[in-house]
PDB file of N, CA and C in Angstrom:
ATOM      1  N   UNK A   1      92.430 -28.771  74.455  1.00  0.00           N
ATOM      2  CA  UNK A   1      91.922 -28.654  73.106  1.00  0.00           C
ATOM      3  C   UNK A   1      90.835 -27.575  73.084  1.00  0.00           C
ATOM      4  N   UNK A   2      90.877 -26.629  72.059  1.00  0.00           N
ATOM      5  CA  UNK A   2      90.147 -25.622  72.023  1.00  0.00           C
ATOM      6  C   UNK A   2      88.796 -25.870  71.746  1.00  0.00           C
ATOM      7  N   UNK A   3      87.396 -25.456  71.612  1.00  0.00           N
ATOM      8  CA  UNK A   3      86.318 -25.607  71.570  1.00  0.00           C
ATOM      9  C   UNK A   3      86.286 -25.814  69.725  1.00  0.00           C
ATOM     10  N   UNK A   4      87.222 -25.182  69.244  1.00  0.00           N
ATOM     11  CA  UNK A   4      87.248 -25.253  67.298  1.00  0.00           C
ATOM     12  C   UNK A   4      87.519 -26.405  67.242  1.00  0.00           C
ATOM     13  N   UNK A   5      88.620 -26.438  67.461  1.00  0.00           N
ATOM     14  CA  UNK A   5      89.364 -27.818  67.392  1.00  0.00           C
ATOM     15  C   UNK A   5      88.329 -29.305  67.567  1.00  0.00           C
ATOM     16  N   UNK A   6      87.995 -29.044  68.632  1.00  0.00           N
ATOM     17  CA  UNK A   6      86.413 -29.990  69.289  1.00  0.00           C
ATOM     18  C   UNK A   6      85.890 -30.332  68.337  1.00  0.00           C
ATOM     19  N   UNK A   7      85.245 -28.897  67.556  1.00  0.00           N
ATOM     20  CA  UNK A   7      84.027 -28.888  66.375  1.00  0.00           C
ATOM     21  C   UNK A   7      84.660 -29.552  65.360  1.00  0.00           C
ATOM     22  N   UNK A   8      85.561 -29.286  65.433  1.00  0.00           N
ATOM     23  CA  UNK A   8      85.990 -29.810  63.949  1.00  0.00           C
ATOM     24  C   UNK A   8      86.487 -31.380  63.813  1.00  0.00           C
ATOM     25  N   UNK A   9      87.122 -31.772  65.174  1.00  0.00           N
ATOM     26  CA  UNK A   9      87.174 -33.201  65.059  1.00  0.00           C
ATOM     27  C   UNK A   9      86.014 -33.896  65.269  1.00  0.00           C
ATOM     28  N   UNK A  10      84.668 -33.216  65.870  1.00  0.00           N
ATOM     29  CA  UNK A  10      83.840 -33.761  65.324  1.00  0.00           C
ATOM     30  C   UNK A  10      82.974 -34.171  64.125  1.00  0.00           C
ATOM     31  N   UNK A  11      83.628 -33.127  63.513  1.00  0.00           N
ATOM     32  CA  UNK A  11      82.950 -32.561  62.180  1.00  0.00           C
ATOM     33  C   UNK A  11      83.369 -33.673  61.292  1.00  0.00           C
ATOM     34  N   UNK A  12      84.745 -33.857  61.589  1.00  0.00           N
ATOM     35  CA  UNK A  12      85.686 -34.564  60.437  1.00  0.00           C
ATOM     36  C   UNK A  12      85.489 -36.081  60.134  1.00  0.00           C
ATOM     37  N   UNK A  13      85.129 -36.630  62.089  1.00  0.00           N
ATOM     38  CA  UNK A  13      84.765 -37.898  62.094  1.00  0.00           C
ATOM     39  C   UNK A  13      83.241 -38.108  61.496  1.00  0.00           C
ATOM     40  N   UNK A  14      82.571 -37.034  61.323  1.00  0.00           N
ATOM     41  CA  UNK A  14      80.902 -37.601  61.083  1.00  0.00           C
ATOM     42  C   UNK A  14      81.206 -37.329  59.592  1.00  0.00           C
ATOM     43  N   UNK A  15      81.935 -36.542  58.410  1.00  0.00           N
ATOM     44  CA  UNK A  15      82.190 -36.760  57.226  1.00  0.00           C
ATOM     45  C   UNK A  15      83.112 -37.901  56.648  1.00  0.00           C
ATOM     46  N   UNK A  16      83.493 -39.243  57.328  1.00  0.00           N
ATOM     47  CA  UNK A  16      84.413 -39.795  56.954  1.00  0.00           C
ATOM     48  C   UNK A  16      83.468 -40.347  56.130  1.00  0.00           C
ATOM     49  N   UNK A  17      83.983 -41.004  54.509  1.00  0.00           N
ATOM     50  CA  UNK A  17      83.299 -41.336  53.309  1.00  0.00           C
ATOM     51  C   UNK A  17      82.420 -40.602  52.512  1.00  0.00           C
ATOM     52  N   UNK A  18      82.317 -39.387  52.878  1.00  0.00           N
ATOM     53  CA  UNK A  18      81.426 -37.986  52.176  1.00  0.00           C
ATOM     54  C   UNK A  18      82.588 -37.774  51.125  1.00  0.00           C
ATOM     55  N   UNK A  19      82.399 -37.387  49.747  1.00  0.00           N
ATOM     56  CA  UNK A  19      82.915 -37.183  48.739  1.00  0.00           C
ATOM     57  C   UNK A  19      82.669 -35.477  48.289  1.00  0.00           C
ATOM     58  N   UNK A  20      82.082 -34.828  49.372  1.00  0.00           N
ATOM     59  CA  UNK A  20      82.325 -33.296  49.252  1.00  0.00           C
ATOM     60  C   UNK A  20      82.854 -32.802  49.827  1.00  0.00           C
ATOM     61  N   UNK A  21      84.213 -32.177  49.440  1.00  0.00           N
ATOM     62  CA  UNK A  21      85.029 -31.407  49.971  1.00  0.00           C
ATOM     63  C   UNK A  21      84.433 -29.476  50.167  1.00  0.00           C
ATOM     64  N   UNK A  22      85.272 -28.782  51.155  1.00  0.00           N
ATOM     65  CA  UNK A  22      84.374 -27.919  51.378  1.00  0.00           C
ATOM     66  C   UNK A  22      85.197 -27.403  52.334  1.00  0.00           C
ATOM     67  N   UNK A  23      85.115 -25.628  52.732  1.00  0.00           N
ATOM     68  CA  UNK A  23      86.201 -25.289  53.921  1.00  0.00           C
ATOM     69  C   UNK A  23      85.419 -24.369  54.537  1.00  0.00           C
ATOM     70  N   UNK A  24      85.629 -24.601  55.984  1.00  0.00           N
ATOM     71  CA  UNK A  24      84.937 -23.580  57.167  1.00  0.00           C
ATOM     72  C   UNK A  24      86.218 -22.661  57.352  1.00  0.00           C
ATOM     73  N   UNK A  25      85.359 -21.035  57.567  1.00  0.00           N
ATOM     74  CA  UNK A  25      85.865 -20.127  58.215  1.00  0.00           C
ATOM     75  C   UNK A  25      85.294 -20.085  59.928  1.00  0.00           C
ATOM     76  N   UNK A  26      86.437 -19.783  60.869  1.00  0.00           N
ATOM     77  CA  UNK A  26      85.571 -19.544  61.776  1.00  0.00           C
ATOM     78  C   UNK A  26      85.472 -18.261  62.514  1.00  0.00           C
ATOM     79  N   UNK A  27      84.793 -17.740  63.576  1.00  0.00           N
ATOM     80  CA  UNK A  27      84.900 -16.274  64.226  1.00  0.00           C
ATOM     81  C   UNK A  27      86.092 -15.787  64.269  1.00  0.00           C
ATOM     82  N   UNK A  28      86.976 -16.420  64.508  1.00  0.00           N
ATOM     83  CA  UNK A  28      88.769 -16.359  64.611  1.00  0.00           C
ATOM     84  C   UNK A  28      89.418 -15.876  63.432  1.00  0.00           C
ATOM     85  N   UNK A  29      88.986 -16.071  62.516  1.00  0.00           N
ATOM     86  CA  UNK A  29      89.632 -16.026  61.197  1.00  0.00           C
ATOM     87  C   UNK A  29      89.866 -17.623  60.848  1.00  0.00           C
ATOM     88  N   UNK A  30      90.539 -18.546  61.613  1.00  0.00           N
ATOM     89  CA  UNK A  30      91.134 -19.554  61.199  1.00  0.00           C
ATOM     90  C   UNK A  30      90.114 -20.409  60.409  1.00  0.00           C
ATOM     91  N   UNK A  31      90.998 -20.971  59.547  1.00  0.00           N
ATOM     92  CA  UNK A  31      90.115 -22.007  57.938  1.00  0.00           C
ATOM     93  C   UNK A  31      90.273 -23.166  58.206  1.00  0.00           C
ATOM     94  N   UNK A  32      89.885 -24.089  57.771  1.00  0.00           N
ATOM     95  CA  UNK A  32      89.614 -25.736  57.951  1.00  0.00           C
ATOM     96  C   UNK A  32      89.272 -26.344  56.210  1.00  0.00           C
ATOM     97  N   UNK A  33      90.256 -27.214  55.666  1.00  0.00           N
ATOM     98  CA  UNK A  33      89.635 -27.741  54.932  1.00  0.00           C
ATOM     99  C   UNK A  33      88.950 -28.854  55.370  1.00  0.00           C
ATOM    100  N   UNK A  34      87.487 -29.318  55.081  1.00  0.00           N
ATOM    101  CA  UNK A  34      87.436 -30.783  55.036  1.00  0.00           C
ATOM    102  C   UNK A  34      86.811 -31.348  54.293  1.00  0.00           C
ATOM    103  N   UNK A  35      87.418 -32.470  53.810  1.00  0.00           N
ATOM    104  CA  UNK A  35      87.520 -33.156  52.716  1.00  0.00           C
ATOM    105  C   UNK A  35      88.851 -33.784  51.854  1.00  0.00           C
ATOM    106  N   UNK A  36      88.509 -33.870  50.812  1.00  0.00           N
ATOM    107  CA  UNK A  36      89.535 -33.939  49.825  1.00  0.00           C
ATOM    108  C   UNK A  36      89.451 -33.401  48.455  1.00  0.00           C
ATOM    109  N   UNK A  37      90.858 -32.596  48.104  1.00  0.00           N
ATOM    110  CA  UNK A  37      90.388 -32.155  46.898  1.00  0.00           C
ATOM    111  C   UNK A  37      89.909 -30.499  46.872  1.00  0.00           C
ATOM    112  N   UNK A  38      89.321 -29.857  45.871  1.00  0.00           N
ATOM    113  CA  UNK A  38      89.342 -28.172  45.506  1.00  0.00           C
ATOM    114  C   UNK A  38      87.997 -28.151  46.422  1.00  0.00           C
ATOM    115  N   UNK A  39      87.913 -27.496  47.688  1.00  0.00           N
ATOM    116  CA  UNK A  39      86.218 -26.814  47.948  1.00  0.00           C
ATOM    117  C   UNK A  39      85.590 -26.435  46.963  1.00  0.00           C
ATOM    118  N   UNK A  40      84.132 -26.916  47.359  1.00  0.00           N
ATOM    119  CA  UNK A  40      83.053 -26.969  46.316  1.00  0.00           C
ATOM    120  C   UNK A  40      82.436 -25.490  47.103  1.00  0.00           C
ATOM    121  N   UNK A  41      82.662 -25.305  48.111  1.00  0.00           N
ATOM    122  CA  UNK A  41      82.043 -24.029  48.921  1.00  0.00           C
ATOM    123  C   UNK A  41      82.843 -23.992  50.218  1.00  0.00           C
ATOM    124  N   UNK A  42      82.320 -22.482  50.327  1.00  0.00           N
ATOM    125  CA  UNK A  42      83.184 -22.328  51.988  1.00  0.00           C
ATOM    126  C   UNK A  42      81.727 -21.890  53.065  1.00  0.00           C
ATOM    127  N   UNK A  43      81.544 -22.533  53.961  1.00  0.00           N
ATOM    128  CA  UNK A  43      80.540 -21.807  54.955  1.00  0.00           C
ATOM    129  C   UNK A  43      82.149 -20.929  56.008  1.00  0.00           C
ATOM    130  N   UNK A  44      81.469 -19.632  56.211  1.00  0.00           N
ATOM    131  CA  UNK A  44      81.974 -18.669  57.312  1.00  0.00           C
ATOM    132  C   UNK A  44      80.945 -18.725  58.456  1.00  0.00           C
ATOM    133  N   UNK A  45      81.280 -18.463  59.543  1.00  0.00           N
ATOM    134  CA  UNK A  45      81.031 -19.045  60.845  1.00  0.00           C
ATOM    135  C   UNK A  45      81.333 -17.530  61.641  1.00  0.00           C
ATOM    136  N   UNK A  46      80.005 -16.750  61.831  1.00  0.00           N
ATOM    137  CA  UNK A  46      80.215 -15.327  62.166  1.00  0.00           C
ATOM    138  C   UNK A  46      80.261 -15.573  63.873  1.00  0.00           C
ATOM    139  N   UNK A  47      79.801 -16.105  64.611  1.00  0.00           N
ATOM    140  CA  UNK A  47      79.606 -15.696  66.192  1.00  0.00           C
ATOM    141  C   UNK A  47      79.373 -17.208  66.939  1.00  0.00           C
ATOM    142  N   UNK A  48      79.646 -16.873  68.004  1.00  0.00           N
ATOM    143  CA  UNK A  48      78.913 -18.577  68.860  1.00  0.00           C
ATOM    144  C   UNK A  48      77.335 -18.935  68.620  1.00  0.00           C
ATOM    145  N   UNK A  49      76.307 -18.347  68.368  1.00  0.00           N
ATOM    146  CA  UNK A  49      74.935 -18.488  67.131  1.00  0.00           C
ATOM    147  C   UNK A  49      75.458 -19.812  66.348  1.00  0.00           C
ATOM    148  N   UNK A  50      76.601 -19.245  65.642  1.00  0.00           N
ATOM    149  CA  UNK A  50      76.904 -19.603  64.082  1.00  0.00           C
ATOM    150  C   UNK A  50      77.261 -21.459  64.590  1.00  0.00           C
ATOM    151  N   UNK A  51      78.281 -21.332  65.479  1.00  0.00           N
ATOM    152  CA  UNK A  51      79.455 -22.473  65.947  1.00  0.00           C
ATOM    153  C   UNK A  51      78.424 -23.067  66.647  1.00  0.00           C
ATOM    154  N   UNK A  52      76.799 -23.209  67.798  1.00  0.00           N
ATOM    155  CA  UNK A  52      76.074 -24.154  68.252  1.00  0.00           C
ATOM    156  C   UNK A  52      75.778 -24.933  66.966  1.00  0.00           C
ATOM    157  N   UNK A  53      74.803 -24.131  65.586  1.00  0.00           N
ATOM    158  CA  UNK A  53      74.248 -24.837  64.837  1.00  0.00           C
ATOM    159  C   UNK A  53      75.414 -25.752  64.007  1.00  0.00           C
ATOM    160  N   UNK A  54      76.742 -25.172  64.108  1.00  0.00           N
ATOM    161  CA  UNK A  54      77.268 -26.350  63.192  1.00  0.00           C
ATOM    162  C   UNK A  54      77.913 -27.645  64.496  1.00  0.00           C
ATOM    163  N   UNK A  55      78.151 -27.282  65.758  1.00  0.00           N
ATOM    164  CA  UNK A  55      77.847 -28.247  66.576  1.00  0.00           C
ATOM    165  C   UNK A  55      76.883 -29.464  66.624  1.00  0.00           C
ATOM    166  N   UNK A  56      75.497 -28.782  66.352  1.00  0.00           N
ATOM    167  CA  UNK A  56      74.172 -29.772  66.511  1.00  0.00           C
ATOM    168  C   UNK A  56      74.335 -29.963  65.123  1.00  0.00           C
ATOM    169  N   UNK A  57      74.623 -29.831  63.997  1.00  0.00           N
ATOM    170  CA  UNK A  57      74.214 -29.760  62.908  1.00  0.00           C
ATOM    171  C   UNK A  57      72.494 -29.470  62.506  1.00  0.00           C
ATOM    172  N   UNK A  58      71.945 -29.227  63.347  1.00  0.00           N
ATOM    173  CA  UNK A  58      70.227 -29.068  63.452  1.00  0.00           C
ATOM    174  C   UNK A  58      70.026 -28.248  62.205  1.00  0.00           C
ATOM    175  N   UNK A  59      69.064 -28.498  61.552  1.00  0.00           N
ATOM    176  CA  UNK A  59      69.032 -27.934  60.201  1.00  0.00           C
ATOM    177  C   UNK A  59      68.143 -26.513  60.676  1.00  0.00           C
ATOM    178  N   UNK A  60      66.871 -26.474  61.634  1.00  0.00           N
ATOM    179  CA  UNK A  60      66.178 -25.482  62.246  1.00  0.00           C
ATOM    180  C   UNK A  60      67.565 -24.220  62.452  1.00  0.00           C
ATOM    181  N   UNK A  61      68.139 -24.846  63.692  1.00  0.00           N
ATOM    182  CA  UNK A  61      69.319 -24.034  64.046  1.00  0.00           C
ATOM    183  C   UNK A  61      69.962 -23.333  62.931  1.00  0.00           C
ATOM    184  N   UNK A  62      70.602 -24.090  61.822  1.00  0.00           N
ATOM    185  CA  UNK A  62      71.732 -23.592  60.670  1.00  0.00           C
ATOM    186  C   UNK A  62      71.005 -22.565  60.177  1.00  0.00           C
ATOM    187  N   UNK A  63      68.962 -22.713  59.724  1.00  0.00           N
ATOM    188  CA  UNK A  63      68.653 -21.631  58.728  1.00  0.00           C
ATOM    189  C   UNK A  63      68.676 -20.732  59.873  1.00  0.00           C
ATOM    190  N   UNK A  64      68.002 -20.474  60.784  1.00  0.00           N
ATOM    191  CA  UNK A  64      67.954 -19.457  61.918  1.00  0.00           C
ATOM    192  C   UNK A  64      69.451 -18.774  62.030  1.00  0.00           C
ATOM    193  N   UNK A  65      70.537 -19.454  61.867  1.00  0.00           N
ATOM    194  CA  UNK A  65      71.634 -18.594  62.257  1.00  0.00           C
ATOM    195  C   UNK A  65      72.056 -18.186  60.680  1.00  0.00           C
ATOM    196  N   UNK A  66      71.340 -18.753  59.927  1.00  0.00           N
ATOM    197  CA  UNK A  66      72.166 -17.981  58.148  1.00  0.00           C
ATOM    198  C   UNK A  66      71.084 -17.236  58.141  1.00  0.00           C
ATOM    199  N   UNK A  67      69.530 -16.686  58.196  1.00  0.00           N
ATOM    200  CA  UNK A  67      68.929 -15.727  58.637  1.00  0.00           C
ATOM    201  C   UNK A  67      69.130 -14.632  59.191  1.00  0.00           C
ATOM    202  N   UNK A  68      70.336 -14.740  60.126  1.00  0.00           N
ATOM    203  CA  UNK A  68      70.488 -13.963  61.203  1.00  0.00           C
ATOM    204  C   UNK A  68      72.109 -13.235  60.701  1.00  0.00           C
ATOM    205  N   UNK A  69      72.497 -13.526  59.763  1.00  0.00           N
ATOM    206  CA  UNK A  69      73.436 -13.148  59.371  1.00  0.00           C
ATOM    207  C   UNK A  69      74.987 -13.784  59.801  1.00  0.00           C
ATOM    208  N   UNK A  70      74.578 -14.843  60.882  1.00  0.00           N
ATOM    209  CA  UNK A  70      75.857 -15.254  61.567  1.00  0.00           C
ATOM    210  C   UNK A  70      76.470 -16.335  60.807  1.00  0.00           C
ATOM    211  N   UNK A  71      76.096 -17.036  59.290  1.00  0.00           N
ATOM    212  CA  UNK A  71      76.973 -17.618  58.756  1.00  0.00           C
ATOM    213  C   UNK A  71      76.527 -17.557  57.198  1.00  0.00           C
ATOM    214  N   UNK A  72      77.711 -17.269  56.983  1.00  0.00           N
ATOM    215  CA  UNK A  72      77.634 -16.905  55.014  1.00  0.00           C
ATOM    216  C   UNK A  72      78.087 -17.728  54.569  1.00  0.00           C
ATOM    217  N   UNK A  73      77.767 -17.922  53.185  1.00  0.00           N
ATOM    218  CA  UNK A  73      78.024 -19.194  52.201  1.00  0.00           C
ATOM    219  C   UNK A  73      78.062 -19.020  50.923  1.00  0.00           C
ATOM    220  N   UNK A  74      79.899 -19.247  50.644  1.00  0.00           N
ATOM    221  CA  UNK A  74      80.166 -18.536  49.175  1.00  0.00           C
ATOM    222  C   UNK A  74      80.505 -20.193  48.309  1.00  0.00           C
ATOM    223  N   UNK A  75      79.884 -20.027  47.316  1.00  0.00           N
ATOM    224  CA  UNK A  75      80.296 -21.389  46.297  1.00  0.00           C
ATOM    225  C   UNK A  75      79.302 -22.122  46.526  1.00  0.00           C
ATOM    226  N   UNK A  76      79.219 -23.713  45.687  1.00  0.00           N
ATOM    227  CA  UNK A  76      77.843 -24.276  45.239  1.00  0.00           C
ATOM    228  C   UNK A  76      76.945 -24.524  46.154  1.00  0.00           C
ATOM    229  N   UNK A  77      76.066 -23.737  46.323  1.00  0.00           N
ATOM    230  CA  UNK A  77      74.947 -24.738  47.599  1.00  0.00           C
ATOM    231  C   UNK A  77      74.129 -25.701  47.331  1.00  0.00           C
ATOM    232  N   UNK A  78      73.893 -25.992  45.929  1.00  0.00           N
ATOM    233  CA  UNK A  78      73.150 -27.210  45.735  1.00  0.00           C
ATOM    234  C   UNK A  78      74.333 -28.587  46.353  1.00  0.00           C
ATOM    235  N   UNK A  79      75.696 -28.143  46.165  1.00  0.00           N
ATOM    236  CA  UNK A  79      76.399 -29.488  47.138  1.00  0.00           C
ATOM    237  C   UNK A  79      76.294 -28.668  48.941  1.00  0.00           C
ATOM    238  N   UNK A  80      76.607 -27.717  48.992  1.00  0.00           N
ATOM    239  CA  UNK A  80      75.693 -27.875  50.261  1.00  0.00           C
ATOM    240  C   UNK A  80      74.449 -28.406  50.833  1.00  0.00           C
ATOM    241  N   UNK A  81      73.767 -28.723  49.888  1.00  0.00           N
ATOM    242  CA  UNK A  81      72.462 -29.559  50.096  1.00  0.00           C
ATOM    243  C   UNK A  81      72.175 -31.274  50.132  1.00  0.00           C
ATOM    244  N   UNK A  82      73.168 -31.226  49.161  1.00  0.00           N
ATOM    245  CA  UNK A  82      73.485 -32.646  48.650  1.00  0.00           C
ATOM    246  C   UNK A  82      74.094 -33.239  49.918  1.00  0.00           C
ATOM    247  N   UNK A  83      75.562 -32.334  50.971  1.00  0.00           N
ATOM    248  CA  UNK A  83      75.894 -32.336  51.525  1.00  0.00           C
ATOM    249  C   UNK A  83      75.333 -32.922  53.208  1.00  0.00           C
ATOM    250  N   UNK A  84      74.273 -32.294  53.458  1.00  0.00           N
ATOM    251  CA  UNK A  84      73.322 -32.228  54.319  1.00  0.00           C
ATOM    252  C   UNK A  84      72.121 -33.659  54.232  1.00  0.00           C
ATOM    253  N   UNK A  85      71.679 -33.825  52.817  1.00  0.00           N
ATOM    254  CA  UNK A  85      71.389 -34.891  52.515  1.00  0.00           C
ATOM    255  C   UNK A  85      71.896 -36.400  53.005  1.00  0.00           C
ATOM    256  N   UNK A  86      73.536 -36.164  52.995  1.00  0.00           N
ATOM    257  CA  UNK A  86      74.317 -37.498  52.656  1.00  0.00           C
ATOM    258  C   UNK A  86      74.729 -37.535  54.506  1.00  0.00           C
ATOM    259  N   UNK A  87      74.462 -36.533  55.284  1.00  0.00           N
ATOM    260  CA  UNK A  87      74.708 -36.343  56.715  1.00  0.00           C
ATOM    261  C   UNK A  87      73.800 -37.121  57.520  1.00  0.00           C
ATOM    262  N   UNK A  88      72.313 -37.181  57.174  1.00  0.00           N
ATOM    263  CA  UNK A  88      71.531 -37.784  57.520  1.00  0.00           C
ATOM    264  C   UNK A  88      70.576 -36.741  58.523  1.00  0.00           C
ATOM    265  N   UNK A  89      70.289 -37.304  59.807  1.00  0.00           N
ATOM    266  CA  UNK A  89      68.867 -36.338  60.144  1.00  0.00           C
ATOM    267  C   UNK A  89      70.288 -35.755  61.880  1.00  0.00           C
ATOM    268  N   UNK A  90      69.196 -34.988  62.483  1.00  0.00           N
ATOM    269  CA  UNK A  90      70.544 -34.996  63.276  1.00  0.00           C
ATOM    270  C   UNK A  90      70.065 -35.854  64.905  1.00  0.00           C
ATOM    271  N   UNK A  91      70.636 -35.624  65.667  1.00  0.00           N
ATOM    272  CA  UNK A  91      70.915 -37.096  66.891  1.00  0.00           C
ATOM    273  C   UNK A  91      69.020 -36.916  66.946  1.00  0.00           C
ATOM    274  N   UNK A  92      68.963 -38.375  67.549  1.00  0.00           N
ATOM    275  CA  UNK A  92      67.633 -38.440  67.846  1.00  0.00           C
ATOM    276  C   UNK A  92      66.948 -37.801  69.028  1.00  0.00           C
ATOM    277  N   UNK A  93      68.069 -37.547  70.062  1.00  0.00           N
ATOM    278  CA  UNK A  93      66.918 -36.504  71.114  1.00  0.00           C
ATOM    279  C   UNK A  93      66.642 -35.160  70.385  1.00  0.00           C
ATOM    280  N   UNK A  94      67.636 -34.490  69.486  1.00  0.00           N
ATOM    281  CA  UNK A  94      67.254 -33.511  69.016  1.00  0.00           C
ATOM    282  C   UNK A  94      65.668 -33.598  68.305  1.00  0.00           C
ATOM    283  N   UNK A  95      65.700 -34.601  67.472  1.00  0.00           N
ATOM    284  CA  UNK A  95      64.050 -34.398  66.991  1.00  0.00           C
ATOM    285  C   UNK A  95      63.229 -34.632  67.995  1.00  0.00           C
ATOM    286  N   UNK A  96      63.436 -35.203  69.192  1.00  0.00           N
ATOM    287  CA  UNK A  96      62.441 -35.515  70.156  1.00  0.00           C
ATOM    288  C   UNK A  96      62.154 -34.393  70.624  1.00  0.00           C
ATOM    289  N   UNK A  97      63.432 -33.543  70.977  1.00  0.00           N
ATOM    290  CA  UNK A  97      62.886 -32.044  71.565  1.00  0.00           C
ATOM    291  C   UNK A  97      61.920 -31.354  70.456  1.00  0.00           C
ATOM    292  N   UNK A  98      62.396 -31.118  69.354  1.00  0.00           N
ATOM    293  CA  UNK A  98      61.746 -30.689  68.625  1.00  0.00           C
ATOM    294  C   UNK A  98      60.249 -30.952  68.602  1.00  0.00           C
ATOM    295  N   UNK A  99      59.797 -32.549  68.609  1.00  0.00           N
ATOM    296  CA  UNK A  99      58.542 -32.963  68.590  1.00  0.00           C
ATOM    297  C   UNK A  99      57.851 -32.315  70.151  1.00  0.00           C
ATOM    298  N   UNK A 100      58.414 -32.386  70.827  1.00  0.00           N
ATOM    299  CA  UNK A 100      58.231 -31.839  72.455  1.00  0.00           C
ATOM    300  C   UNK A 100      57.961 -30.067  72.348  1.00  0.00           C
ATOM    301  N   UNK A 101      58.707 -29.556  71.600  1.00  0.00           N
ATOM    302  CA  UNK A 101      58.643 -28.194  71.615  1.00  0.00           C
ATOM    303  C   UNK A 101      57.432 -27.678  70.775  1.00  0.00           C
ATOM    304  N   UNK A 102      57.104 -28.674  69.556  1.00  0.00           N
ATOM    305  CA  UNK A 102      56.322 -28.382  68.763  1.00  0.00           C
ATOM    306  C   UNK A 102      54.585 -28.298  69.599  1.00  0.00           C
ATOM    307  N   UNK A 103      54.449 -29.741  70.072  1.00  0.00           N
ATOM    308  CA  UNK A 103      53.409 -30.241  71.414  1.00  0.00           C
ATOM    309  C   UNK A 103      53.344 -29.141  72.303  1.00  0.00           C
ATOM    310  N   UNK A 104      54.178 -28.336  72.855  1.00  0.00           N
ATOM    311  CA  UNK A 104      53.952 -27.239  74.266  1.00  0.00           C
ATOM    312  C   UNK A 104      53.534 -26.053  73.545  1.00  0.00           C
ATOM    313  N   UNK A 105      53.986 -25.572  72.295  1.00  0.00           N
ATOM    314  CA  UNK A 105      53.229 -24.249  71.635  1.00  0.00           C
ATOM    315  C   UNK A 105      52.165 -24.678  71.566  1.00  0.00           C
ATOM    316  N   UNK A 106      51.632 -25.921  70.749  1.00  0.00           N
ATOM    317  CA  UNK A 106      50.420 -26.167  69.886  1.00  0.00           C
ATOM    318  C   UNK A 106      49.277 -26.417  71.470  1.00  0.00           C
ATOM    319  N   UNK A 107      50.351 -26.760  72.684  1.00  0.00           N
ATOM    320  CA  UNK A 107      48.946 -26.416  73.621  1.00  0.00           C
ATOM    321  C   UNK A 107      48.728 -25.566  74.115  1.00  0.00           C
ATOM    322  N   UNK A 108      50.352 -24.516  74.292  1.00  0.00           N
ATOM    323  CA  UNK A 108      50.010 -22.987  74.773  1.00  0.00           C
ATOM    324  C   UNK A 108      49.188 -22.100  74.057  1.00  0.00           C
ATOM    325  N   UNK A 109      49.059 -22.626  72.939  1.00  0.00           N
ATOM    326  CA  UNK A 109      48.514 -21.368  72.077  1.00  0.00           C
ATOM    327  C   UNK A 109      46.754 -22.283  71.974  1.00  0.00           C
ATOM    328  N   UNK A 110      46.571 -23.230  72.120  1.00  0.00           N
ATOM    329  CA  UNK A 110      45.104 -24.023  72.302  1.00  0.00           C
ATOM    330  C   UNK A 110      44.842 -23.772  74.230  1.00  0.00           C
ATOM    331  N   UNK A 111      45.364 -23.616  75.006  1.00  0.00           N
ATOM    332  CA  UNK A 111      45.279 -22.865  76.847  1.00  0.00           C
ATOM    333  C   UNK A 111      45.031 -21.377  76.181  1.00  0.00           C
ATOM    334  N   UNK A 112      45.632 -20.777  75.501  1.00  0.00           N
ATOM    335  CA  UNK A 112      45.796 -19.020  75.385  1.00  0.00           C
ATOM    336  C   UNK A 112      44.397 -18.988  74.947  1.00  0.00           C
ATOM    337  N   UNK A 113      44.325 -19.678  74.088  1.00  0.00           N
ATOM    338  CA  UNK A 113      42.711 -18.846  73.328  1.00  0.00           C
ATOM    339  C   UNK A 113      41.118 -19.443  73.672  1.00  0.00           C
ATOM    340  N   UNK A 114      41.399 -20.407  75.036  1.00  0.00           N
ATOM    341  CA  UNK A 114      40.435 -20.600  75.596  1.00  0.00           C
ATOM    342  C   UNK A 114      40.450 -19.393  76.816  1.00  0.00           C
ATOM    343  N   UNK A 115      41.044 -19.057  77.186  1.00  0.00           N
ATOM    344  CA  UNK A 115      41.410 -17.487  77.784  1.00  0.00           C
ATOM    345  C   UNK A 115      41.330 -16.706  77.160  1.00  0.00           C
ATOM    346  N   UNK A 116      41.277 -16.146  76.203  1.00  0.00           N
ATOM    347  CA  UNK A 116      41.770 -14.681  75.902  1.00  0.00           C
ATOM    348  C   UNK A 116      40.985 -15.186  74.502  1.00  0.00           C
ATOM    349  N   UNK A 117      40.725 -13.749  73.826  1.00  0.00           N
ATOM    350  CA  UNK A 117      39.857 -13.749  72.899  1.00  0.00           C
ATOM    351  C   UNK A 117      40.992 -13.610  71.420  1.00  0.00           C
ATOM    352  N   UNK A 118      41.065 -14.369  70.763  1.00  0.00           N
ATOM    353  CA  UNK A 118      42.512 -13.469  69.965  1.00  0.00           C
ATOM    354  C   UNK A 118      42.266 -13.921  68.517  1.00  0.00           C
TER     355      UNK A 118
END
């Protein structure tokens, strides 16, 4: 099974009872509906960037890679939002790293400027 394929049966099982339909493009060209019913929007999926954040679903990750140009988004984004909403938060070690990552700047940069004048 291909690494798309992967994403997407994961994708499909964490939308079961979501009432927004919606279709991914991916680096390949190949399309995915999921849902049921007319897409409300399509996210395109430019590079492996693009395919981690919709892996993690990490919301940090998704803006960083639609920033970066690696995934575009044509049609309603307020149900893209709504969308994201109804997904919930994403796995719990992810926020732990996050809280962890947040803690090692906030002391590197409180170590840096007891050193260095800045």
């Amino acid at each position: 099974m291909s690494s798309v394929q992967k994403t997407i049966d994961r994708l499909t099982k964490r939308m079961r009872g979501i009432d927004i339909p919606f279709s991914i493009e991916f680096p390949s060209g190949e399309k995915h509906a999921v849902g049921r019913g007319e897409s409300e929007f399509q996210l395109s999926f430019r590079n492996s960037r693009s395919l981690g954040a919709l892996r993690t679903l990490d919301k940090i990750e998704f803006v960083d890679a639609y920033f970066h140009g690696s995934i575009d988004l044509e049609g309603n984004m307020l149900k893209l939002f709504a969308l994201r909403a109804e997904l919930g938060g994403p796995h719990p070690l992810i926020k732990v790293w996050h809280s962890v990552r947040r803690l090692l700047s906030r002391h590197f940069l409180e170590s840096a400027s007891d050193r260095f004048v800045l």
